[in-house]
PDB file of N, CA and C in Angstrom:
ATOM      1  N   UNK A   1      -3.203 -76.626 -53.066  1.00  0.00           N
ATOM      2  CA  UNK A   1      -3.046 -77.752 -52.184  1.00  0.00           C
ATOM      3  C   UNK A   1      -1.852 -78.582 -52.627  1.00  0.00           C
ATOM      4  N   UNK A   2      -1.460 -78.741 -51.202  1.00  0.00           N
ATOM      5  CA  UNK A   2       0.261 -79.433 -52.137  1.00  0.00           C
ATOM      6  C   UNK A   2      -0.047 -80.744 -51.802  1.00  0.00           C
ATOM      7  N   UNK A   3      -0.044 -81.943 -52.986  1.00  0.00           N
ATOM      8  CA  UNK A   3      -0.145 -83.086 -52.479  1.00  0.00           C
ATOM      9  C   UNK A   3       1.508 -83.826 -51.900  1.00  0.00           C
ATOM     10  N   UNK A   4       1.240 -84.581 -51.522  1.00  0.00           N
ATOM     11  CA  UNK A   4       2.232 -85.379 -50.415  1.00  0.00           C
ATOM     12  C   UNK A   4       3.058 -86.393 -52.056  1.00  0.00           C
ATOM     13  N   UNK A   5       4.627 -86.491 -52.089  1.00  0.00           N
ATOM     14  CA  UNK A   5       5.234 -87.062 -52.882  1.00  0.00           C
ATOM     15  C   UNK A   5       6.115 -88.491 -52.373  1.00  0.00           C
ATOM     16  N   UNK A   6       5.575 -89.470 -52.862  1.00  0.00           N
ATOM     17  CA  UNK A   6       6.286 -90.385 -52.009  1.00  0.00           C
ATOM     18  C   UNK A   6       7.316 -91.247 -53.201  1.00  0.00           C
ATOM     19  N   UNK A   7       8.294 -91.544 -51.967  1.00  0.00           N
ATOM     20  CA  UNK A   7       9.378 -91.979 -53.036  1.00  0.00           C
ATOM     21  C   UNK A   7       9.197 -93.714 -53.213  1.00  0.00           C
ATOM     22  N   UNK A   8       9.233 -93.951 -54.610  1.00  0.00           N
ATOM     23  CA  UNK A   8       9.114 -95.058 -54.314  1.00  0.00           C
ATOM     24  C   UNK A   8      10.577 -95.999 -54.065  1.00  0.00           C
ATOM     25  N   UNK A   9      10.315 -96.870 -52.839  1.00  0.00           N
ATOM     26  CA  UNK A   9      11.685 -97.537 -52.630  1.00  0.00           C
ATOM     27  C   UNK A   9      11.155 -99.151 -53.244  1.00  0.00           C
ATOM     28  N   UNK A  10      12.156 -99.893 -53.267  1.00  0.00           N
ATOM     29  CA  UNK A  10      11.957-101.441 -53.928  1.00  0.00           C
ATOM     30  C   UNK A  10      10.934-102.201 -52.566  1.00  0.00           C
ATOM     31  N   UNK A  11      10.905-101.353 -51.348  1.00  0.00           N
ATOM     32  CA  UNK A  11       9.905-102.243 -50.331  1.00  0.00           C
ATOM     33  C   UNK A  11       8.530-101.939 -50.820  1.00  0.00           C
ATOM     34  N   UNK A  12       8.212-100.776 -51.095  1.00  0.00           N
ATOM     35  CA  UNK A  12       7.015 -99.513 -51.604  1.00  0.00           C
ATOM     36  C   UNK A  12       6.247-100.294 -53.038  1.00  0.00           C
ATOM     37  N   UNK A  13       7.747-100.738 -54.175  1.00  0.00           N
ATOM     38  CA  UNK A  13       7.284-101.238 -54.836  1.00  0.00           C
ATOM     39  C   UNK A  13       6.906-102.594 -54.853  1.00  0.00           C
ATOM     40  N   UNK A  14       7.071-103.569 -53.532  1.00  0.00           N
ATOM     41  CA  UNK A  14       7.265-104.731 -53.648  1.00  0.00           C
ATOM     42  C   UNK A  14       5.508-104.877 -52.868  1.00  0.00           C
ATOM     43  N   UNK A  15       4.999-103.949 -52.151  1.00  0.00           N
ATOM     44  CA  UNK A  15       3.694-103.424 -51.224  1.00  0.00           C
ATOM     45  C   UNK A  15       3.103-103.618 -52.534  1.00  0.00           C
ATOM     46  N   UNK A  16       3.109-102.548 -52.928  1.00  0.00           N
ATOM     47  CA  UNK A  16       1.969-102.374 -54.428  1.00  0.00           C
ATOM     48  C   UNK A  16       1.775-103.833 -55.170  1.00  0.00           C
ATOM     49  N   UNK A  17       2.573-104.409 -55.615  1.00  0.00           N
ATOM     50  CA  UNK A  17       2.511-105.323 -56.578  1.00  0.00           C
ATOM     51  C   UNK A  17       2.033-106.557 -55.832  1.00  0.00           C
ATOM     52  N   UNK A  18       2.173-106.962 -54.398  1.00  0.00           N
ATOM     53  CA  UNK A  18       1.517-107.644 -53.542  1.00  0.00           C
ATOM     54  C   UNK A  18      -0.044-107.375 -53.176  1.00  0.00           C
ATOM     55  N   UNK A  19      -0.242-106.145 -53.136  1.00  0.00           N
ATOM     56  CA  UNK A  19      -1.835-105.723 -52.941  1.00  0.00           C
ATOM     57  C   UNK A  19      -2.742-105.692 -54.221  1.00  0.00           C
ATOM     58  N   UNK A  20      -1.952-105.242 -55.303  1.00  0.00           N
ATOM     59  CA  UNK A  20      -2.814-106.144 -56.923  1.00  0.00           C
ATOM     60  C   UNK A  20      -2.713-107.361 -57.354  1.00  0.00           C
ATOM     61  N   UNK A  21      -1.694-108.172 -56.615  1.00  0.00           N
ATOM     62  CA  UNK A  21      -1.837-109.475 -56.904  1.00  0.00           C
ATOM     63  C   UNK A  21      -3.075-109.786 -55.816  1.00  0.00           C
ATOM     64  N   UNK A  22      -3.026-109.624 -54.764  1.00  0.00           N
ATOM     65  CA  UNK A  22      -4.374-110.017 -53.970  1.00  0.00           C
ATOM     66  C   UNK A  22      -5.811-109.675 -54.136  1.00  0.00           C
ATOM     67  N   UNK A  23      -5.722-108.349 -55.173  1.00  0.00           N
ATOM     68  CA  UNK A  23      -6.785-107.852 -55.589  1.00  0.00           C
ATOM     69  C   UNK A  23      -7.502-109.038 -56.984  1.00  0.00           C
ATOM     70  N   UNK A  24      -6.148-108.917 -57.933  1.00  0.00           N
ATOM     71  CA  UNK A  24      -6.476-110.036 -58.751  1.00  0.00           C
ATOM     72  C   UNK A  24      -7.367-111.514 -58.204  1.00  0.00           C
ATOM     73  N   UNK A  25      -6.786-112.023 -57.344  1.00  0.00           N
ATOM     74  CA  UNK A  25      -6.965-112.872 -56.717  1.00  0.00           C
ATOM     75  C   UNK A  25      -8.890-113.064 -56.360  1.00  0.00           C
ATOM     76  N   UNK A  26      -8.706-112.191 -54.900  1.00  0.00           N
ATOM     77  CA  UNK A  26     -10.444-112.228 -54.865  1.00  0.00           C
ATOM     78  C   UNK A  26     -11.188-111.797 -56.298  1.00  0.00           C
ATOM     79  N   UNK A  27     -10.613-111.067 -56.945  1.00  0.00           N
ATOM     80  CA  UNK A  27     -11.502-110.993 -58.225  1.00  0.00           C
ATOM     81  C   UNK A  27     -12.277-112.360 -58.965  1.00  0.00           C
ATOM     82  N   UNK A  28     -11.364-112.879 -58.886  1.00  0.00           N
ATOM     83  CA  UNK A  28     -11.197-114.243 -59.557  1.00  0.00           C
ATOM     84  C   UNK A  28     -12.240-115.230 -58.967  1.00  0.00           C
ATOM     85  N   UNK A  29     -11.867-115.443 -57.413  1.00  0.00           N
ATOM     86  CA  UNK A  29     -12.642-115.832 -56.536  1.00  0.00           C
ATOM     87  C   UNK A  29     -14.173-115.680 -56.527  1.00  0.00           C
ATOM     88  N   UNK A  30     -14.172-114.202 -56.664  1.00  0.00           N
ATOM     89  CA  UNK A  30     -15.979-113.769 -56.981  1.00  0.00           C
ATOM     90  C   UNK A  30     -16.586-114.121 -58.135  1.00  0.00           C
ATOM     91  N   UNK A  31     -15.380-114.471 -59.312  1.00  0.00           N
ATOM     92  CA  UNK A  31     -16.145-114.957 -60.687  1.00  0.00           C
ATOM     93  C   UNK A  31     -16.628-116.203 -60.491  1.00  0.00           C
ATOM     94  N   UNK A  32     -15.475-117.258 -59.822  1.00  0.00           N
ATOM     95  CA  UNK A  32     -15.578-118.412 -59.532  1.00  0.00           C
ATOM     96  C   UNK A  32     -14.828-118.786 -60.830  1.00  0.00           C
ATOM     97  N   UNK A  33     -13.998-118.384 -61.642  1.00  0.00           N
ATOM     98  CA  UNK A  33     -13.109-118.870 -62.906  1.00  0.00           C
ATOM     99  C   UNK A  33     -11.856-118.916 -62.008  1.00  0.00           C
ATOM    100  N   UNK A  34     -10.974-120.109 -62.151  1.00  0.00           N
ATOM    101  CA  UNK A  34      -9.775-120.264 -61.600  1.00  0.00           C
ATOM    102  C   UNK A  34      -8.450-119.357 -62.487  1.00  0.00           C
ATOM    103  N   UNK A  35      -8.813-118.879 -63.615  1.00  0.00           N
ATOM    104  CA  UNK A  35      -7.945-118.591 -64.620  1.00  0.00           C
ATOM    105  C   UNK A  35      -8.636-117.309 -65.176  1.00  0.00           C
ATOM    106  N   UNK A  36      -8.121-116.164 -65.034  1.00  0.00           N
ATOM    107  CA  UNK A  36      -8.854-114.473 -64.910  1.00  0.00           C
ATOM    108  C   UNK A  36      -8.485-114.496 -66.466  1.00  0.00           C
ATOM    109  N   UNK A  37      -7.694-114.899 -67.641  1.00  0.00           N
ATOM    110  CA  UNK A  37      -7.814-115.058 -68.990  1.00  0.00           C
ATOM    111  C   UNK A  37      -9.209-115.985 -69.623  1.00  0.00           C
ATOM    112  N   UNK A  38      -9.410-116.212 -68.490  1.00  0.00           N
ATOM    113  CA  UNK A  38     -11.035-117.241 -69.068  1.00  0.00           C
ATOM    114  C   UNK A  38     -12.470-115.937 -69.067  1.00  0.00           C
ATOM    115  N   UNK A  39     -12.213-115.250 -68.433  1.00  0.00           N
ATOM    116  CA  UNK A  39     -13.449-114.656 -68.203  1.00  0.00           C
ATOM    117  C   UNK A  39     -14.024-113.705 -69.696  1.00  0.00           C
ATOM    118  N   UNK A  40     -14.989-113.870 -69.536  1.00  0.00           N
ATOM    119  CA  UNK A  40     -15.295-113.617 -70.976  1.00  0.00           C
ATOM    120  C   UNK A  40     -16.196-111.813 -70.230  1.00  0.00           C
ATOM    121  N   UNK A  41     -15.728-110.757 -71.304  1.00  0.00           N
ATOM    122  CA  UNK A  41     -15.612-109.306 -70.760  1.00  0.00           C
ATOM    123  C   UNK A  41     -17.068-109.435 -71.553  1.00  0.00           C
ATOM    124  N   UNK A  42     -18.107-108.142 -70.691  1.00  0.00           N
ATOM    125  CA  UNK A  42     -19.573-108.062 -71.027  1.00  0.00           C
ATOM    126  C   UNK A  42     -19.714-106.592 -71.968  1.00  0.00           C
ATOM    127  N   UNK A  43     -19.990-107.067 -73.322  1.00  0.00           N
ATOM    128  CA  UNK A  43     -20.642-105.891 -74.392  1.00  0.00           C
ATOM    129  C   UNK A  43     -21.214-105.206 -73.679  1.00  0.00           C
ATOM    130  N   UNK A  44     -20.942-103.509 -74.080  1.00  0.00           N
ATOM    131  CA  UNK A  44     -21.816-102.450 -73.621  1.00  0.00           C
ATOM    132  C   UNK A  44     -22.292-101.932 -74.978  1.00  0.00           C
ATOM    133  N   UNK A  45     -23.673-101.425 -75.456  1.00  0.00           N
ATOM    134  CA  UNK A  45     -23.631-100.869 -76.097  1.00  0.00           C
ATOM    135  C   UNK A  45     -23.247 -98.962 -75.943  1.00  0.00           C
ATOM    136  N   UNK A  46     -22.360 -98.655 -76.488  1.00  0.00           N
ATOM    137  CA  UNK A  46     -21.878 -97.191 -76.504  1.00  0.00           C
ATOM    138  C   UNK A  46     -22.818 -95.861 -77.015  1.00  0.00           C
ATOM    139  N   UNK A  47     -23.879 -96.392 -77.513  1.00  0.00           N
ATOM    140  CA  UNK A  47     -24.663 -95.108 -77.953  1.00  0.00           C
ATOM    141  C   UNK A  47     -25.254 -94.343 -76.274  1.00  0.00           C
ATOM    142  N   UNK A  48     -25.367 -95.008 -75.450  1.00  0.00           N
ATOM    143  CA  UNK A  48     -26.117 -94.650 -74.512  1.00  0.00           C
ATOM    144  C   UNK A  48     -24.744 -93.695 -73.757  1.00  0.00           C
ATOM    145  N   UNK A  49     -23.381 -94.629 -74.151  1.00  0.00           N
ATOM    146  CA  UNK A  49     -22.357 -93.671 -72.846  1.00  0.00           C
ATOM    147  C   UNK A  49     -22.027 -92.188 -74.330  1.00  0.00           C
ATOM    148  N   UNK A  50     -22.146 -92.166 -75.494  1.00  0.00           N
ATOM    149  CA  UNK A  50     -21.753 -91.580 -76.079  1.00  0.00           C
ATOM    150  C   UNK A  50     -22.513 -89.777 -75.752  1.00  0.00           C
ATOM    151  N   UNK A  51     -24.170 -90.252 -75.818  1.00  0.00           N
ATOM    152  CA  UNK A  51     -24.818 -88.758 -74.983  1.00  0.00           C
ATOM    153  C   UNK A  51     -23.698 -88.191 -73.817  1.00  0.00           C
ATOM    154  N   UNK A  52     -24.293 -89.300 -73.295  1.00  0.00           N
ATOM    155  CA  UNK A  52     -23.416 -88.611 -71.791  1.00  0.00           C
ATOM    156  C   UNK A  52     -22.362 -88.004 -71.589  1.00  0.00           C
ATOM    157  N   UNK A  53     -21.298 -88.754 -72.550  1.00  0.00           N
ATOM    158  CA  UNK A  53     -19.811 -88.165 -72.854  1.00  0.00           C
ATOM    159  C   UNK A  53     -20.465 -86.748 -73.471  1.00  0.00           C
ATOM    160  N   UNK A  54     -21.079 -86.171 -74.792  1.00  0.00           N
ATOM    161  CA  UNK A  54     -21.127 -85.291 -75.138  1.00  0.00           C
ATOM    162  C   UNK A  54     -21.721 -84.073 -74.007  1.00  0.00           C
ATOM    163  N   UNK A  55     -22.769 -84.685 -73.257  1.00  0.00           N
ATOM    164  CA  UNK A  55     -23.201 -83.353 -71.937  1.00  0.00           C
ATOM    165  C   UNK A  55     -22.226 -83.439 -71.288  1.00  0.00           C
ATOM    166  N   UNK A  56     -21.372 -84.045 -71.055  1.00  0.00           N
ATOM    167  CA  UNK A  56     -20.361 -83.764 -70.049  1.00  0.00           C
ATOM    168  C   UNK A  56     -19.167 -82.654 -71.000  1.00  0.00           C
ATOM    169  N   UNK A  57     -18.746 -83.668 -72.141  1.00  0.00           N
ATOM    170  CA  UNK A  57     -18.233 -82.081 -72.683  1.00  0.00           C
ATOM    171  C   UNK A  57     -18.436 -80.824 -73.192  1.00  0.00           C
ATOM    172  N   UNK A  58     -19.599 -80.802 -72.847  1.00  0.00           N
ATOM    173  CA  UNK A  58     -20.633 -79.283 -73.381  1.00  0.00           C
ATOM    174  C   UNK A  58     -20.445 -78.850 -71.955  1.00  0.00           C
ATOM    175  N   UNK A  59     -20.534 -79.467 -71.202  1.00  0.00           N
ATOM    176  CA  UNK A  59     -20.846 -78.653 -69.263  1.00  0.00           C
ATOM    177  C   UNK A  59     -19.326 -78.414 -68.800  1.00  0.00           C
ATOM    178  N   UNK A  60     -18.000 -78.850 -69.914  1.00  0.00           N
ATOM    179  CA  UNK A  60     -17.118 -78.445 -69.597  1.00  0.00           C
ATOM    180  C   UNK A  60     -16.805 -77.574 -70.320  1.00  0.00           C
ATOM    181  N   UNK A  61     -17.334 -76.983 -71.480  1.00  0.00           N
ATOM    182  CA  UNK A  61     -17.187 -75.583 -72.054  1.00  0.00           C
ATOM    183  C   UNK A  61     -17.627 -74.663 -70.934  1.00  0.00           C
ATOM    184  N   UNK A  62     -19.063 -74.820 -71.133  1.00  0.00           N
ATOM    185  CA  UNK A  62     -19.647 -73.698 -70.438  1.00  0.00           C
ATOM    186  C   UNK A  62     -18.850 -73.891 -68.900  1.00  0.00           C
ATOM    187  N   UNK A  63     -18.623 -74.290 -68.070  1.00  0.00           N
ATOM    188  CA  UNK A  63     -17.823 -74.244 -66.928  1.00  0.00           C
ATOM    189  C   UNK A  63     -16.209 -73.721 -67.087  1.00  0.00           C
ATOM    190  N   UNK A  64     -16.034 -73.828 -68.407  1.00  0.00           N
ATOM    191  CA  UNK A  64     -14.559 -72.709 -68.860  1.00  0.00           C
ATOM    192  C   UNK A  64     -15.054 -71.111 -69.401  1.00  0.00           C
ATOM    193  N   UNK A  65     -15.969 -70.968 -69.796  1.00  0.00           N
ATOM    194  CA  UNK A  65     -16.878 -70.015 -70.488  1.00  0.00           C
ATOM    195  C   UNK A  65     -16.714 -69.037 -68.913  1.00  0.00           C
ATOM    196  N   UNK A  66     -17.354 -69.664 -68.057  1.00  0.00           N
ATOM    197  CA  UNK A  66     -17.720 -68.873 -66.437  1.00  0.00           C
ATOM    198  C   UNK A  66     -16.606 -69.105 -65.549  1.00  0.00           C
ATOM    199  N   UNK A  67     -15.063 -69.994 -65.764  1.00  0.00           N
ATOM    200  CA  UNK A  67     -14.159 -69.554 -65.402  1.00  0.00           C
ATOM    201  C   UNK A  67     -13.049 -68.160 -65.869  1.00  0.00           C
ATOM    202  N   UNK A  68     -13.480 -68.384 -67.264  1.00  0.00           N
ATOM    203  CA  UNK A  68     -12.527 -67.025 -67.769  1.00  0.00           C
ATOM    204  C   UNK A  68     -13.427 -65.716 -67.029  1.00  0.00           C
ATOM    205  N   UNK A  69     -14.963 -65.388 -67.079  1.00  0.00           N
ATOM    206  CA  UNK A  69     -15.600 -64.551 -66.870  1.00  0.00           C
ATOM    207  C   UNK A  69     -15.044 -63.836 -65.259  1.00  0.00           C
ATOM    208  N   UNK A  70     -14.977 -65.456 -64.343  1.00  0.00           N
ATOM    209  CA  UNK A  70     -14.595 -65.232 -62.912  1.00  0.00           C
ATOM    210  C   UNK A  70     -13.398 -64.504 -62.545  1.00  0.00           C
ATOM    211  N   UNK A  71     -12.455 -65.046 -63.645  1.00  0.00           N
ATOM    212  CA  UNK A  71     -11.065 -64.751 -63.742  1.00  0.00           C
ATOM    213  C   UNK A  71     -10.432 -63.109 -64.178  1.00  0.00           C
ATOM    214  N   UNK A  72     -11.787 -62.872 -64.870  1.00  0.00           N
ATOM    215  CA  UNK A  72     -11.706 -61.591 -65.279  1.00  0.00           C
ATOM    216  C   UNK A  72     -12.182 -60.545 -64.222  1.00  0.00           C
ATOM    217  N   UNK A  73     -13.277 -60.477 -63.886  1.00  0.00           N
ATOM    218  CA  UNK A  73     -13.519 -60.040 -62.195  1.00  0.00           C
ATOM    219  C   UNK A  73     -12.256 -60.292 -60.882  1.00  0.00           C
ATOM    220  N   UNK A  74     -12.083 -61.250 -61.172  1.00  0.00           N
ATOM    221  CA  UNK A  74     -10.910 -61.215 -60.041  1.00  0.00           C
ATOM    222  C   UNK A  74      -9.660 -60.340 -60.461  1.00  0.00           C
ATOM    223  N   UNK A  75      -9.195 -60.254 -61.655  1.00  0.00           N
ATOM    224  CA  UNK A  75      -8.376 -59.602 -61.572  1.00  0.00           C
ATOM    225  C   UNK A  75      -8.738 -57.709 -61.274  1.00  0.00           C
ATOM    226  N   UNK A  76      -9.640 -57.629 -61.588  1.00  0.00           N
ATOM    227  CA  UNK A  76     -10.666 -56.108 -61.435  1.00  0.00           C
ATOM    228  C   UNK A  76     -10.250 -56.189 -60.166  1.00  0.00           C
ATOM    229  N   UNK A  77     -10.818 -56.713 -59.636  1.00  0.00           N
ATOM    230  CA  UNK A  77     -11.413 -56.705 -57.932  1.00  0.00           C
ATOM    231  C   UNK A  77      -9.429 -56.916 -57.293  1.00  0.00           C
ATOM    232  N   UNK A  78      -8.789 -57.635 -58.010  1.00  0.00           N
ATOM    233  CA  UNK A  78      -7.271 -57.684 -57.029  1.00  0.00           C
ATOM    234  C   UNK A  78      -6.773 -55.993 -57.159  1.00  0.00           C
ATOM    235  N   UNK A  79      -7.205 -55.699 -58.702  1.00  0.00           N
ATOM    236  CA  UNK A  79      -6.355 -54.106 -59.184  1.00  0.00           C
ATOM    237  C   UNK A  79      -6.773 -53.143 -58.130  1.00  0.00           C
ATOM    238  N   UNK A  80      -7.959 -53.353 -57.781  1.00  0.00           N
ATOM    239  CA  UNK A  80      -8.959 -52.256 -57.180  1.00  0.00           C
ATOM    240  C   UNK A  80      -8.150 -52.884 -55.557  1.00  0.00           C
ATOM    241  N   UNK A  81      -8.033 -53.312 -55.325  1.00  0.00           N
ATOM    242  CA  UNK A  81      -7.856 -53.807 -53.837  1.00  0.00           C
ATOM    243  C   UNK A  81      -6.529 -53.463 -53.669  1.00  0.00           C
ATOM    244  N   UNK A  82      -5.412 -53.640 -54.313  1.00  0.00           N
ATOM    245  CA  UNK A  82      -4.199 -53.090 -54.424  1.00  0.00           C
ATOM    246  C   UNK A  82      -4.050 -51.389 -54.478  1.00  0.00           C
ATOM    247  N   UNK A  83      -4.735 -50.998 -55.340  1.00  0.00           N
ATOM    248  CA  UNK A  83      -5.244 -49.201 -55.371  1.00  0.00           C
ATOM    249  C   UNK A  83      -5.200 -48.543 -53.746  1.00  0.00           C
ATOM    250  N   UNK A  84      -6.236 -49.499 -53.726  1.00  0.00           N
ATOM    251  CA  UNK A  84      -6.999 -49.304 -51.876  1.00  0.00           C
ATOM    252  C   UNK A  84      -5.533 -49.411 -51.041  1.00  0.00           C
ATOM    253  N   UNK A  85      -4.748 -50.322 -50.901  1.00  0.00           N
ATOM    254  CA  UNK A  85      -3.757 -50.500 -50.294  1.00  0.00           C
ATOM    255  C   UNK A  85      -2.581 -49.612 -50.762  1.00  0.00           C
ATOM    256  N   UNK A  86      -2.238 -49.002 -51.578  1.00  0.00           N
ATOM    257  CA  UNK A  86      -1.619 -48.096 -51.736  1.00  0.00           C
ATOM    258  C   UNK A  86      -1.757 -46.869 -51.246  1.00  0.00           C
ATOM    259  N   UNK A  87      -3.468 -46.439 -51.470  1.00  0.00           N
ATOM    260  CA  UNK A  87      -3.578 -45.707 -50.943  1.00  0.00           C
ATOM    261  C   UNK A  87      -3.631 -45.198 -49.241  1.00  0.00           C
ATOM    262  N   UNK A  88      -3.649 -46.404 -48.721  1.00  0.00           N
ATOM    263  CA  UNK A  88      -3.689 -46.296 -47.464  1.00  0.00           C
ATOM    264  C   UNK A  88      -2.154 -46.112 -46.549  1.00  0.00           C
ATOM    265  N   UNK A  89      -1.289 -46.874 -47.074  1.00  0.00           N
ATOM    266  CA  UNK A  89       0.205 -46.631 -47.123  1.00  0.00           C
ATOM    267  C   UNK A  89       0.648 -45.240 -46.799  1.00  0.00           C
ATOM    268  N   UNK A  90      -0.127 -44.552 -48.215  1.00  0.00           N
ATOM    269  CA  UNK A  90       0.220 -43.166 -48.398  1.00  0.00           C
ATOM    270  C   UNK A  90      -0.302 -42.532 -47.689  1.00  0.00           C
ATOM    271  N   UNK A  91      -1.559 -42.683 -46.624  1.00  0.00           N
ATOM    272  CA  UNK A  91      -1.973 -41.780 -46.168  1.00  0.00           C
ATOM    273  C   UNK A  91      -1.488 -41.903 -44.504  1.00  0.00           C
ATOM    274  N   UNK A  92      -0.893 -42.699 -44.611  1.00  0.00           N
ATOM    275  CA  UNK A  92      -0.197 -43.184 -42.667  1.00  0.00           C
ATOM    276  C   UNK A  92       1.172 -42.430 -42.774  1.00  0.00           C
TER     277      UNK A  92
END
């Protein structure tokens, strides 16, 4: 999939930096702090995201584990399919 490349021009960049300043803005608004350096950021404790991080990088082994496997069949299955097409060439 080819994604779309956009160039940025000084209008493009002048868009962006107008739509995070407005973003900033209502942010602020919803805290009700006039000054977004006032807001005081909320402790997470990390043992709970630390599991999660680890099943997620265990489910990205095994999901590379069953891409090489796939990868290996496909190339079987392209050799064999190419065979087939050769042979058919040859027989017209």
């Amino acid at each position: 999939m080819a994604k779309r490349v956009r160039r940025i021009t000084p209008n493009f960049l002048k868009k962006i930096i107008v739509q995070e300043a407005r973003k900033l803005r209502l942010e602020t608004l919803e805290t009700g702090v006039t000054d977004p350096e006032k807001v005081k950021a909320e402790e997470v404790d990390a043992d709970e995201f630390a599991d999660s991080l680890a099943k997620d990088i265990d489910h990205i082994k095994v999901l590379k584990i069953k891409e090489n496997r796939l990868r290996k069949n496909l190339k079987k299955i392209q050799a064999i399919k190419s065979q087939l097409r050769r042979r058919i060439q040859k027989s017209i």
